[in-house]
N, C-alpha and C. Protein backbone atom coordinates (compact mmCIF):
# COMPACT_ATOMS: atom_id res chain seq x y z
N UNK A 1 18.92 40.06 -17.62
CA UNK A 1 18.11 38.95 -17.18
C UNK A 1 18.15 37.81 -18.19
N UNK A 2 18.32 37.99 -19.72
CA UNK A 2 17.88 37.46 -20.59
C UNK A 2 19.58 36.74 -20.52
N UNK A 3 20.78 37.11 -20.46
CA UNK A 3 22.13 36.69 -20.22
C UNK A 3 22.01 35.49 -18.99
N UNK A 4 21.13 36.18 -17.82
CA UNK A 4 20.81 35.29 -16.85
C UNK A 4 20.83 33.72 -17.09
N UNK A 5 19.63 33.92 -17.63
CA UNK A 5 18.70 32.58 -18.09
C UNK A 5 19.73 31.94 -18.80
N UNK A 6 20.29 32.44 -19.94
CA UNK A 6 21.30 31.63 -20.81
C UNK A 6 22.11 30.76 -19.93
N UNK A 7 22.78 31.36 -18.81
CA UNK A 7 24.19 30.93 -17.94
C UNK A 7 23.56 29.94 -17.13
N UNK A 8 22.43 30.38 -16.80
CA UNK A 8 21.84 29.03 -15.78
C UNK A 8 21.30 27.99 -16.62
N UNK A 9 21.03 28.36 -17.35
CA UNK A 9 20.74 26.69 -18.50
C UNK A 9 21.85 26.08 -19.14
N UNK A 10 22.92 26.58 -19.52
CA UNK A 10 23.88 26.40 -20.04
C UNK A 10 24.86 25.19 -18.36
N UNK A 11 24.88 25.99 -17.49
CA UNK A 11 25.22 25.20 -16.32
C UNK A 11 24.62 23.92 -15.82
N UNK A 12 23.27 24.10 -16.14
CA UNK A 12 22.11 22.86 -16.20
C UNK A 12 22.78 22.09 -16.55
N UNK A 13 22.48 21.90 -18.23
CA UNK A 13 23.10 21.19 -19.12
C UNK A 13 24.35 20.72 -18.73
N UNK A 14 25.71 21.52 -18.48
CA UNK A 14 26.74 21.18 -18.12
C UNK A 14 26.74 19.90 -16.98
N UNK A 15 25.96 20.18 -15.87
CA UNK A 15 26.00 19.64 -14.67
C UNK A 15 25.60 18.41 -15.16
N UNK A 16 23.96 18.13 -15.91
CA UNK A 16 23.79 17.13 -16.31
C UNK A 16 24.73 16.24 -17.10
N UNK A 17 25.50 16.82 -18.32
CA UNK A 17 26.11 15.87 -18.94
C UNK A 17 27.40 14.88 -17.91
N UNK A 18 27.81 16.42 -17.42
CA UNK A 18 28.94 15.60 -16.10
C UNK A 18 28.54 14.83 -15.28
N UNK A 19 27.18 14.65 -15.06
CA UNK A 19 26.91 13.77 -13.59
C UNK A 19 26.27 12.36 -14.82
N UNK A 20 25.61 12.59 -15.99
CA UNK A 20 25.80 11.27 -16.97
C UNK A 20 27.36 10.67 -16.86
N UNK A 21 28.10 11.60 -17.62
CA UNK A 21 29.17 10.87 -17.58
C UNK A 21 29.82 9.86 -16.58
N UNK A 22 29.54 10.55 -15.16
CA UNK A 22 30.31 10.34 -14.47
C UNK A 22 29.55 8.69 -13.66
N UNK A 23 27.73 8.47 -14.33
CA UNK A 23 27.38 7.44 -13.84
C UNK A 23 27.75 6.49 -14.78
N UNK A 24 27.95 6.63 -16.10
CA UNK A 24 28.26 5.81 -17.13
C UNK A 24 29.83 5.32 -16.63
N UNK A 25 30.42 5.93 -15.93
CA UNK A 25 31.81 5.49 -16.30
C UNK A 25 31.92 4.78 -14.52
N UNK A 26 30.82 5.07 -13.89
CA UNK A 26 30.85 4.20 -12.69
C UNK A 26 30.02 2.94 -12.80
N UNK A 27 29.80 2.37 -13.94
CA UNK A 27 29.44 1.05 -14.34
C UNK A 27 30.81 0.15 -14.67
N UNK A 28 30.59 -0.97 -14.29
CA UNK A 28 31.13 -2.14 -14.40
C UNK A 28 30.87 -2.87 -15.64
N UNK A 29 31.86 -2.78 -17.13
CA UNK A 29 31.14 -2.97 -17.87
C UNK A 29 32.63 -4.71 -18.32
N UNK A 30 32.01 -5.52 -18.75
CA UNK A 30 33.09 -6.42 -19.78
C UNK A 30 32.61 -6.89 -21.05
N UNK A 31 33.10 -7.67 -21.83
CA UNK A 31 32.97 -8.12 -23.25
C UNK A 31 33.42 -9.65 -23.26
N UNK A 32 32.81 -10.37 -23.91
CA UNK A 32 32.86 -11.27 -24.10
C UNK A 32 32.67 -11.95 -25.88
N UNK A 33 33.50 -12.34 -26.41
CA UNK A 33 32.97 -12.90 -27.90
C UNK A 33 32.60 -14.21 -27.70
N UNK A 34 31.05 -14.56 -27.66
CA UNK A 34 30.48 -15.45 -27.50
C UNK A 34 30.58 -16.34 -28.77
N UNK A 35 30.75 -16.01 -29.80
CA UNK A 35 31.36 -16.76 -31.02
C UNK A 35 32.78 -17.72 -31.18
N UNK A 36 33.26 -16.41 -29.95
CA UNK A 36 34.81 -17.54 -30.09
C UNK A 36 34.76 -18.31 -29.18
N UNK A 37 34.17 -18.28 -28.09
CA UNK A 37 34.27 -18.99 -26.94
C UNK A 37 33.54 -20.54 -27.36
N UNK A 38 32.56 -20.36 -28.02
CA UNK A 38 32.10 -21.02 -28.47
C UNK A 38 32.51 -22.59 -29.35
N UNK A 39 33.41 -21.74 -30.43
CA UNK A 39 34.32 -22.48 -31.23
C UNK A 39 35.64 -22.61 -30.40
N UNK A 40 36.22 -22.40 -29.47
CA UNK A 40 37.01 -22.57 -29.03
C UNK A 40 37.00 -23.97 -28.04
N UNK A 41 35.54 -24.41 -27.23
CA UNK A 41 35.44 -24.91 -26.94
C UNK A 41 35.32 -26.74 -27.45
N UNK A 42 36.01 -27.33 -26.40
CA UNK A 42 36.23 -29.02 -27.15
C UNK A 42 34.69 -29.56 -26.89
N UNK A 43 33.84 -28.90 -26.23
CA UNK A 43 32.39 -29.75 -26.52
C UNK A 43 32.29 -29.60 -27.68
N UNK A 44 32.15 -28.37 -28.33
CA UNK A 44 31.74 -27.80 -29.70
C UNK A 44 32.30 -28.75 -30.97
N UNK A 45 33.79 -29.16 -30.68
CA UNK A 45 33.99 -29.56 -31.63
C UNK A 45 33.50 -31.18 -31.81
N UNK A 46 32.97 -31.55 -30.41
CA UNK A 46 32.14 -33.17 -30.04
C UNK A 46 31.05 -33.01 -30.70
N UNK A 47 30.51 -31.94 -30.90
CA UNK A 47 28.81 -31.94 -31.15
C UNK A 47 28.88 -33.01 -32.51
N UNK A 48 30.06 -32.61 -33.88
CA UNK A 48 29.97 -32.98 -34.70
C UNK A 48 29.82 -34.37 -34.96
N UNK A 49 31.05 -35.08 -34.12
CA UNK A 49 31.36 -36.29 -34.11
C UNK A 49 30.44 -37.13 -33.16
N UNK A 50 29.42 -36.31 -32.54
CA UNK A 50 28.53 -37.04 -31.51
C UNK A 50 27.18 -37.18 -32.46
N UNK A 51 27.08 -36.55 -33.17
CA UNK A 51 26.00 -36.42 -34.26
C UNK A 51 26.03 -37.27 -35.41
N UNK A 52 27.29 -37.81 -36.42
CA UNK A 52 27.86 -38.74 -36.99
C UNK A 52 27.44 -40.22 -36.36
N UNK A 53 27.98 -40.36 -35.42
CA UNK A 53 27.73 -41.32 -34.58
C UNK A 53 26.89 -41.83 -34.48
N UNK A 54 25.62 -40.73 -34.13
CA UNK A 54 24.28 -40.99 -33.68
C UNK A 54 23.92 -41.57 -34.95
N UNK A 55 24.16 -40.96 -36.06
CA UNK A 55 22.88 -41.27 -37.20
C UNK A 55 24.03 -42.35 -38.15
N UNK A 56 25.13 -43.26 -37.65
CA UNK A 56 26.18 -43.70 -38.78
C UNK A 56 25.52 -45.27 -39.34
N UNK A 57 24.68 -45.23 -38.77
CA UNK A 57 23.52 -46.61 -39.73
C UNK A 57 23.25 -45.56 -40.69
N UNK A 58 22.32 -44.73 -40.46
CA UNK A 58 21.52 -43.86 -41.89
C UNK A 58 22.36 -43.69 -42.76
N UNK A 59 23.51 -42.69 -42.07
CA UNK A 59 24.72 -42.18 -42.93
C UNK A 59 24.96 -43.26 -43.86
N UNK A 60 25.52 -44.65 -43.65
CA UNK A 60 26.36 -46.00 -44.53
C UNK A 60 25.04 -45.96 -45.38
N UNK A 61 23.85 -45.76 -45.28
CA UNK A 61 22.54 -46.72 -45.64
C UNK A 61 22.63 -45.62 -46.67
N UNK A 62 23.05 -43.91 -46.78
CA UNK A 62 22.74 -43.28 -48.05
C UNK A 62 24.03 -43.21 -48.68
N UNK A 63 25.15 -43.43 -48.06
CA UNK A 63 26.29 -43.51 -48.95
C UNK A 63 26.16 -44.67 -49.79
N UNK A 64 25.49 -45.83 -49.17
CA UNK A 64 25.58 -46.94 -50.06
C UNK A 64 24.63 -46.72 -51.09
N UNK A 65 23.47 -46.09 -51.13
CA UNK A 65 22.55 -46.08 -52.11
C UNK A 65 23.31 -45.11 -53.45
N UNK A 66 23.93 -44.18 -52.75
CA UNK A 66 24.30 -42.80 -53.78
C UNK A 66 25.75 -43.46 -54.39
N UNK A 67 26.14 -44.48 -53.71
CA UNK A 67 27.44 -45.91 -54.64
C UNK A 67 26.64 -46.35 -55.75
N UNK A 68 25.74 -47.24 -55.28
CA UNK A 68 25.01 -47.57 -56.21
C UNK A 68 24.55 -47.33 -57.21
N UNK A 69 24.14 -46.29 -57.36
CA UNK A 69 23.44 -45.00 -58.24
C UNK A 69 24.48 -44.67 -59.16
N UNK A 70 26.20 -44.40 -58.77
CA UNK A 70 27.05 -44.35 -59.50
C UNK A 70 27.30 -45.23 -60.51
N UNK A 71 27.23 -46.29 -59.38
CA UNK A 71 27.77 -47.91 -60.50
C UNK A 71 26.83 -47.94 -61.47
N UNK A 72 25.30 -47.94 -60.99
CA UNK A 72 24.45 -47.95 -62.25
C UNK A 72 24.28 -46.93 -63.44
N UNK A 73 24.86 -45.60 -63.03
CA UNK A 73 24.95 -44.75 -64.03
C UNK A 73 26.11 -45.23 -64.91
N UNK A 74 27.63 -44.97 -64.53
CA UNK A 74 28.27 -46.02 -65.17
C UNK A 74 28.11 -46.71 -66.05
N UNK A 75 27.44 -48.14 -65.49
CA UNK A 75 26.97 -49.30 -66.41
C UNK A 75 26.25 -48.75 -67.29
N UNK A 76 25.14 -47.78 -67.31
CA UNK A 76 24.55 -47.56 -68.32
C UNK A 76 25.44 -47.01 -69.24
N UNK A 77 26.28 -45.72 -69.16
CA UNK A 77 26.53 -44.79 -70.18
C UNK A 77 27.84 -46.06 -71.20
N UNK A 78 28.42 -46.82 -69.69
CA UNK A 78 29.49 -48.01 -70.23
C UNK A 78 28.83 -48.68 -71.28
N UNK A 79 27.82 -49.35 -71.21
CA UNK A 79 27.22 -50.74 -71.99
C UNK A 79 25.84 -50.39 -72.62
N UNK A 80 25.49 -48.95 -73.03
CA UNK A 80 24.37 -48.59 -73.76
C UNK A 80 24.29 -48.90 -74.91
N UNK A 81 25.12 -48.78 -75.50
CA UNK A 81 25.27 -49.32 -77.01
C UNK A 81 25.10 -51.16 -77.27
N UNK A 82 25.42 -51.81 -76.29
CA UNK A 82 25.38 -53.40 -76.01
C UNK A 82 24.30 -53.86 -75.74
N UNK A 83 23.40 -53.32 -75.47
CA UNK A 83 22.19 -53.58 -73.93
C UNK A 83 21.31 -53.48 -75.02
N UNK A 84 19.89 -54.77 -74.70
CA UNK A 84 19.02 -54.71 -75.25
C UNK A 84 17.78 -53.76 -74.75
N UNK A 85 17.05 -53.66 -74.99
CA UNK A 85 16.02 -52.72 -74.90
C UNK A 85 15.39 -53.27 -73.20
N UNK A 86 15.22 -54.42 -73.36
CA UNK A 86 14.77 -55.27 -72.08
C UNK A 86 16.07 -54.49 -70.62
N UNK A 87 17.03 -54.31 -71.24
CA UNK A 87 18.06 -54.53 -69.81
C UNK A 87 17.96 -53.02 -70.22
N UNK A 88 18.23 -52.00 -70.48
CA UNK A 88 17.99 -51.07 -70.93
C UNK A 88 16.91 -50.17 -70.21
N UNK A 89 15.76 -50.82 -70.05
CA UNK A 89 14.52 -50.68 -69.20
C UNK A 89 14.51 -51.03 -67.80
N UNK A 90 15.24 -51.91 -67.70
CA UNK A 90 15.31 -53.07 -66.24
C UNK A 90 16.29 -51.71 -65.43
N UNK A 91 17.38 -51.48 -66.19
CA UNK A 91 18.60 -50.66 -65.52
C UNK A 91 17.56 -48.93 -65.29
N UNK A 92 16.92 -48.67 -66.32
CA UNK A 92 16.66 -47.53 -66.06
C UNK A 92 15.68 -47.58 -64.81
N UNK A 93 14.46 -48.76 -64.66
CA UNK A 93 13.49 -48.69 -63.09
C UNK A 93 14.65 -49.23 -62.28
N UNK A 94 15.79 -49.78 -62.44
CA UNK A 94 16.92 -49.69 -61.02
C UNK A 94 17.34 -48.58 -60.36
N UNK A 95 17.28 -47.83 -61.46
CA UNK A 95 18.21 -46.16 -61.31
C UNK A 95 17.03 -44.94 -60.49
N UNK A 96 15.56 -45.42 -61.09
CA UNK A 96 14.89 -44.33 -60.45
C UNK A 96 14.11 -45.26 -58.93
N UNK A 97 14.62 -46.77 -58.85
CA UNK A 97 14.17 -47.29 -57.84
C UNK A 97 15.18 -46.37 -56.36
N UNK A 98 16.17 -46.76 -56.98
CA UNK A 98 17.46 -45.92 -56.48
C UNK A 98 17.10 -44.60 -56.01
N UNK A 99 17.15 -43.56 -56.75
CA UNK A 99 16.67 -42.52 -56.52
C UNK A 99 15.80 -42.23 -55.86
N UNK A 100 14.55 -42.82 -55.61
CA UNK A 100 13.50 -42.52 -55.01
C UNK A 100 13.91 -42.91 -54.01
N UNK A 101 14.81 -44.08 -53.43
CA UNK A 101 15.31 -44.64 -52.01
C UNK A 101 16.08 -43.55 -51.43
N UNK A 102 16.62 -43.21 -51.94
CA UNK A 102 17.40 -42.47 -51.88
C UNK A 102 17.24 -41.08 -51.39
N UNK A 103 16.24 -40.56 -51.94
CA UNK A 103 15.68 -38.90 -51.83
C UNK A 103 14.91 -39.42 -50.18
N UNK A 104 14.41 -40.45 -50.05
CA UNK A 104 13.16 -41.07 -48.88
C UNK A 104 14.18 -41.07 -47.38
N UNK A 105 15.50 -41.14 -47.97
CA UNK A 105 16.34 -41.37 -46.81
C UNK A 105 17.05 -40.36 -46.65
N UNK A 106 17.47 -39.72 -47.36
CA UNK A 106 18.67 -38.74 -47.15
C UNK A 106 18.24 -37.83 -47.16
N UNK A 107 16.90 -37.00 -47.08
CA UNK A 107 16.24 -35.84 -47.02
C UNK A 107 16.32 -35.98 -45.55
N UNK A 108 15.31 -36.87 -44.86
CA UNK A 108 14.99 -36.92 -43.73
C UNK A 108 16.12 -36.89 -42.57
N UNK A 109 17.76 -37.67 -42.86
CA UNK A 109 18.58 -37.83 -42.72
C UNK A 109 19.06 -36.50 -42.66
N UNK A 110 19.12 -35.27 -43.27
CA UNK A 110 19.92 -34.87 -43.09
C UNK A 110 19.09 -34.14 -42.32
N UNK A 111 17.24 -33.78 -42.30
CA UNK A 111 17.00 -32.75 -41.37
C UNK A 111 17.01 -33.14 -39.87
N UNK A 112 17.04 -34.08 -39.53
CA UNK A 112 17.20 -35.09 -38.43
C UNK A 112 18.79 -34.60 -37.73
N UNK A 113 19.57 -34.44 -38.68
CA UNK A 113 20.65 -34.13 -38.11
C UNK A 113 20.99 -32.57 -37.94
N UNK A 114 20.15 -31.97 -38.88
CA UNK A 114 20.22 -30.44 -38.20
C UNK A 114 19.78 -30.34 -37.24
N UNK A 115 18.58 -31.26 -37.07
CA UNK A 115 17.81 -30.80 -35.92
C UNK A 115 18.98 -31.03 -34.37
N UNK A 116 19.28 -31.98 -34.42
CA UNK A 116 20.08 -32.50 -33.53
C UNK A 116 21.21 -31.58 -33.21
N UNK A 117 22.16 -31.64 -34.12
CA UNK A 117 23.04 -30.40 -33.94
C UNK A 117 22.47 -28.88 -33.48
N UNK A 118 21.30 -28.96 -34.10
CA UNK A 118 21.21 -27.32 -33.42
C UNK A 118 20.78 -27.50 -31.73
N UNK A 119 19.99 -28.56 -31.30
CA UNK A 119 19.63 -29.10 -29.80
C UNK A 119 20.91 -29.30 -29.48
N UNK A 120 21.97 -29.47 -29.54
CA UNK A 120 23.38 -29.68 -29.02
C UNK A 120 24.17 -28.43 -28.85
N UNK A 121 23.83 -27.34 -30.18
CA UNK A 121 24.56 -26.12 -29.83
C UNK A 121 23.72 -25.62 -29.02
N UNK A 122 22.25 -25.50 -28.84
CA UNK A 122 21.65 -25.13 -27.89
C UNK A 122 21.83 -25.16 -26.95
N UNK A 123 22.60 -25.94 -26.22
CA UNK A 123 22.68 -26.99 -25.16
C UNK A 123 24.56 -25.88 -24.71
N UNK A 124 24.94 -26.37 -25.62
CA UNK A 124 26.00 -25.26 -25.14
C UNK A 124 26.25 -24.19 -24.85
N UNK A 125 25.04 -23.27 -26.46
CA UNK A 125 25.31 -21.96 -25.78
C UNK A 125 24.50 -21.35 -24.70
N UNK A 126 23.53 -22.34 -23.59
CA UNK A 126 23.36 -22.46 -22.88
C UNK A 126 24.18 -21.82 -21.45
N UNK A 127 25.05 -23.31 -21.91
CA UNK A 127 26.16 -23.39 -20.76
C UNK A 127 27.10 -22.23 -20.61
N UNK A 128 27.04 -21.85 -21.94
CA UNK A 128 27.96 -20.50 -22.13
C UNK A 128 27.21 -18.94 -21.55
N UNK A 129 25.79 -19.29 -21.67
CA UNK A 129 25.36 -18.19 -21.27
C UNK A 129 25.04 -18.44 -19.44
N UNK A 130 25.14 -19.89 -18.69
CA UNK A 130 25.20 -19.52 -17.82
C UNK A 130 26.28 -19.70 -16.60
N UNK A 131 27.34 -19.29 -17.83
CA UNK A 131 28.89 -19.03 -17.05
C UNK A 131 29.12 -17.90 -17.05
N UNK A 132 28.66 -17.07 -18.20
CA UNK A 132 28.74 -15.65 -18.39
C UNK A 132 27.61 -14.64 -17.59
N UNK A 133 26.92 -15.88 -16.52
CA UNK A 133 25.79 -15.09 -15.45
C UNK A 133 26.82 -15.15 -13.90
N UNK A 134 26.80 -16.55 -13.88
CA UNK A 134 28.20 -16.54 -13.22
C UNK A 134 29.06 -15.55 -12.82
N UNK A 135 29.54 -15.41 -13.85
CA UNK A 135 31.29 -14.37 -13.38
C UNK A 135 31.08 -13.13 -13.55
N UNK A 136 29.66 -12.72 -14.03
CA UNK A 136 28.92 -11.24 -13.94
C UNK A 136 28.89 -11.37 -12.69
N UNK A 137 27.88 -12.34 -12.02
CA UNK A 137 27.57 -12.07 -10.59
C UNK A 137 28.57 -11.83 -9.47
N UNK A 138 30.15 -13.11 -9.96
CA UNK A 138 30.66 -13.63 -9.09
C UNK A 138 31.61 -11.79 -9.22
N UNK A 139 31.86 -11.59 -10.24
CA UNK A 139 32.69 -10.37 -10.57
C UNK A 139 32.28 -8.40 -10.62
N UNK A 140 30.76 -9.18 -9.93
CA UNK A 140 29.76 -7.76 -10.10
C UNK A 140 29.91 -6.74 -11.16
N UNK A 141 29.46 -7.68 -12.53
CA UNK A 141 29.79 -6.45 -13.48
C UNK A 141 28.27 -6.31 -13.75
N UNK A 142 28.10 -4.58 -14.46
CA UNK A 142 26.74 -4.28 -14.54
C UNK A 142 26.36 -4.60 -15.94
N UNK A 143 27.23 -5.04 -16.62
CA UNK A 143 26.94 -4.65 -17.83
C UNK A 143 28.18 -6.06 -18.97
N UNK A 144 27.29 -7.03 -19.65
CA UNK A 144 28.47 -8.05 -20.05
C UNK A 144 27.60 -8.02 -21.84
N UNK A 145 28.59 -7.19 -22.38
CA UNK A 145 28.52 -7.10 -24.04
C UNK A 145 29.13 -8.56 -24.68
N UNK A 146 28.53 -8.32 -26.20
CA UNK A 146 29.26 -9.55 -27.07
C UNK A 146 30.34 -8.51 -27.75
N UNK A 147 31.17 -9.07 -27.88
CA UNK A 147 32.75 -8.22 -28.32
C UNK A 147 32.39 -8.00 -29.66
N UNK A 148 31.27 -9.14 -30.81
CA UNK A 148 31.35 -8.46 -31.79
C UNK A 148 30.57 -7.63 -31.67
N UNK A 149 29.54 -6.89 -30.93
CA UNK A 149 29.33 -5.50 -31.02
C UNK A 149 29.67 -4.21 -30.76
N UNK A 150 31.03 -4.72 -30.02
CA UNK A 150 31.82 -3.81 -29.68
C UNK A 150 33.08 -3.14 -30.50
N UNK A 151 32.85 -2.03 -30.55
CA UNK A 151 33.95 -1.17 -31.88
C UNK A 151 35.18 -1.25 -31.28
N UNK A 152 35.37 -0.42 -30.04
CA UNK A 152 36.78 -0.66 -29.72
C UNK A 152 36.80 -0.77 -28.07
N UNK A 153 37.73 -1.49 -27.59
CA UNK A 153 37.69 -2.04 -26.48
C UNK A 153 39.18 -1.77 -25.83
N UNK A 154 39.28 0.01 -25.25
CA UNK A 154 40.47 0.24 -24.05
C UNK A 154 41.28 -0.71 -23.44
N UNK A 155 40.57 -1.45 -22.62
CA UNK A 155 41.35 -2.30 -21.69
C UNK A 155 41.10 -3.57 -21.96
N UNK A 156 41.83 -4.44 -22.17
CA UNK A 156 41.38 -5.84 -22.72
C UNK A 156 41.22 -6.79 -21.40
N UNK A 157 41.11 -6.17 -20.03
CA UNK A 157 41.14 -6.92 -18.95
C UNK A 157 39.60 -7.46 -18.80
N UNK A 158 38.98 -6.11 -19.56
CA UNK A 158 37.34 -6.33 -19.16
C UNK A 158 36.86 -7.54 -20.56
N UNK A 159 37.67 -7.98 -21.27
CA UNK A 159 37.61 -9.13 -22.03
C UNK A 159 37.35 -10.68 -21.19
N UNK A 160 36.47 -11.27 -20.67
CA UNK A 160 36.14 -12.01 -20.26
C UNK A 160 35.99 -13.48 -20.72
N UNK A 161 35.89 -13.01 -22.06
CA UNK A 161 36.15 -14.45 -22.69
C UNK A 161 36.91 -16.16 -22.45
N UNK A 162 38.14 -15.65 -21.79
CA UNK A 162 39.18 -16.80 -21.75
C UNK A 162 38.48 -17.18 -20.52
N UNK A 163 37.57 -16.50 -19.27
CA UNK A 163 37.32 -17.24 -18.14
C UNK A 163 35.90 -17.86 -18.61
N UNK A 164 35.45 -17.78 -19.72
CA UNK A 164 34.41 -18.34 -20.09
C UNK A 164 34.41 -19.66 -20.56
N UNK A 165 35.38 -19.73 -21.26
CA UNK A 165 35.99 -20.34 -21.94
C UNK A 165 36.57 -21.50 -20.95
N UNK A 166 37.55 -21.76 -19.97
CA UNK A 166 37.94 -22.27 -18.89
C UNK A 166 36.59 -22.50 -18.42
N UNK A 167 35.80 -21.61 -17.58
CA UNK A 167 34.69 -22.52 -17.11
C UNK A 167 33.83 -23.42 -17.36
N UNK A 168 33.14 -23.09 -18.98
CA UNK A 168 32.92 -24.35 -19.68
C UNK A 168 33.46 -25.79 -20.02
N UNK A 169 34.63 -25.32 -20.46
CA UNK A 169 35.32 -26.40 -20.67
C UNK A 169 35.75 -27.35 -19.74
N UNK A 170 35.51 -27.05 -18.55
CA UNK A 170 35.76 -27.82 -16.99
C UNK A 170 34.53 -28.42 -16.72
N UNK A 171 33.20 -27.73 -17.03
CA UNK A 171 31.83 -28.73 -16.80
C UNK A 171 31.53 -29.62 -18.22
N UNK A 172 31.29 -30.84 -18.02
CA UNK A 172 30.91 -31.58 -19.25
C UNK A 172 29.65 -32.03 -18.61
């Protein structure tokens, strides 16, 4: 009896793992590297130059200050020995007038432009995530991974990427 019990649990088990298996492998699964698709794409590489653009008054306005700042460092270390105490003083409140302009603009400047850029990649990987709802639906898969979490990948058909990639890049 006690042999019994063993064989019928042992069959349990068996039956169960086979009928897991056999639902796991009746899923529809693909991969996608949402990283490359990403960088692969020619919006992605616009975000940069659309962002430049946006802020290229600020941009000239701190390159010119942080010129400035050079020339006057320069002049000082150039003509310190020449310079009276008066110009000496005058150059040094130029240098921290400078500076303080400087820190007032280009701090704000640059978080202004993270901010922006990240609302722009937002904006894409958006689009990316709803192309990759798309061709799940259009392709009935049950199941759409990011490739970098994936260790190893059998069939590279279920790689979805390049139609991601194409579909984005066709909507602007």
């Amino acid at each position: 009896m006690n042999t019994f019990k063993k064989s019928a649990l042992n069959a349990a088990i068996l039956g169960t793992a086979l009928f897991g298996s056999a639902a796991i492998a009746a899923e529809k699964i693909a991969v996608v590297n949402v990283q490359g698709v990403f960088q692969s794409l020619p919006q992605a590489a616009m975000i940069q130059e659309n962002i430049r653009a946006e802020f290229k008054d600020q941009i000239e306005e701190a390159q010119r200050l942080e010129k400035d700042m050079k020339y006057y460092l320069e002049k000082q270390q150039r003509d310190a020995a020449t310079m009276s105490e008066k110009e000496r003083k005058e150059l040094e409140e130029k240098l921290i007038s400078l500076r303080n302009d400087f820190a007032a603009k280009a701090q704000p400047l640059q978080n202004n432009m993270q901010r922006r850029g990240a609302e722009e990649r937002n904006k894409l990987l958006g689009k990316i995530k709803d192309s990759i709802d798309a061709i799940a639906a259009k392709d009935k898969y049950d199941l759409v991974l990011n490739a970098e979490a994936v260790l190893f990948l059998k069939d590279e058909s279920k790689d979805i990427s390049k139609q991601i990639i194409d579909q984005v890049s066709k909507s602007n």
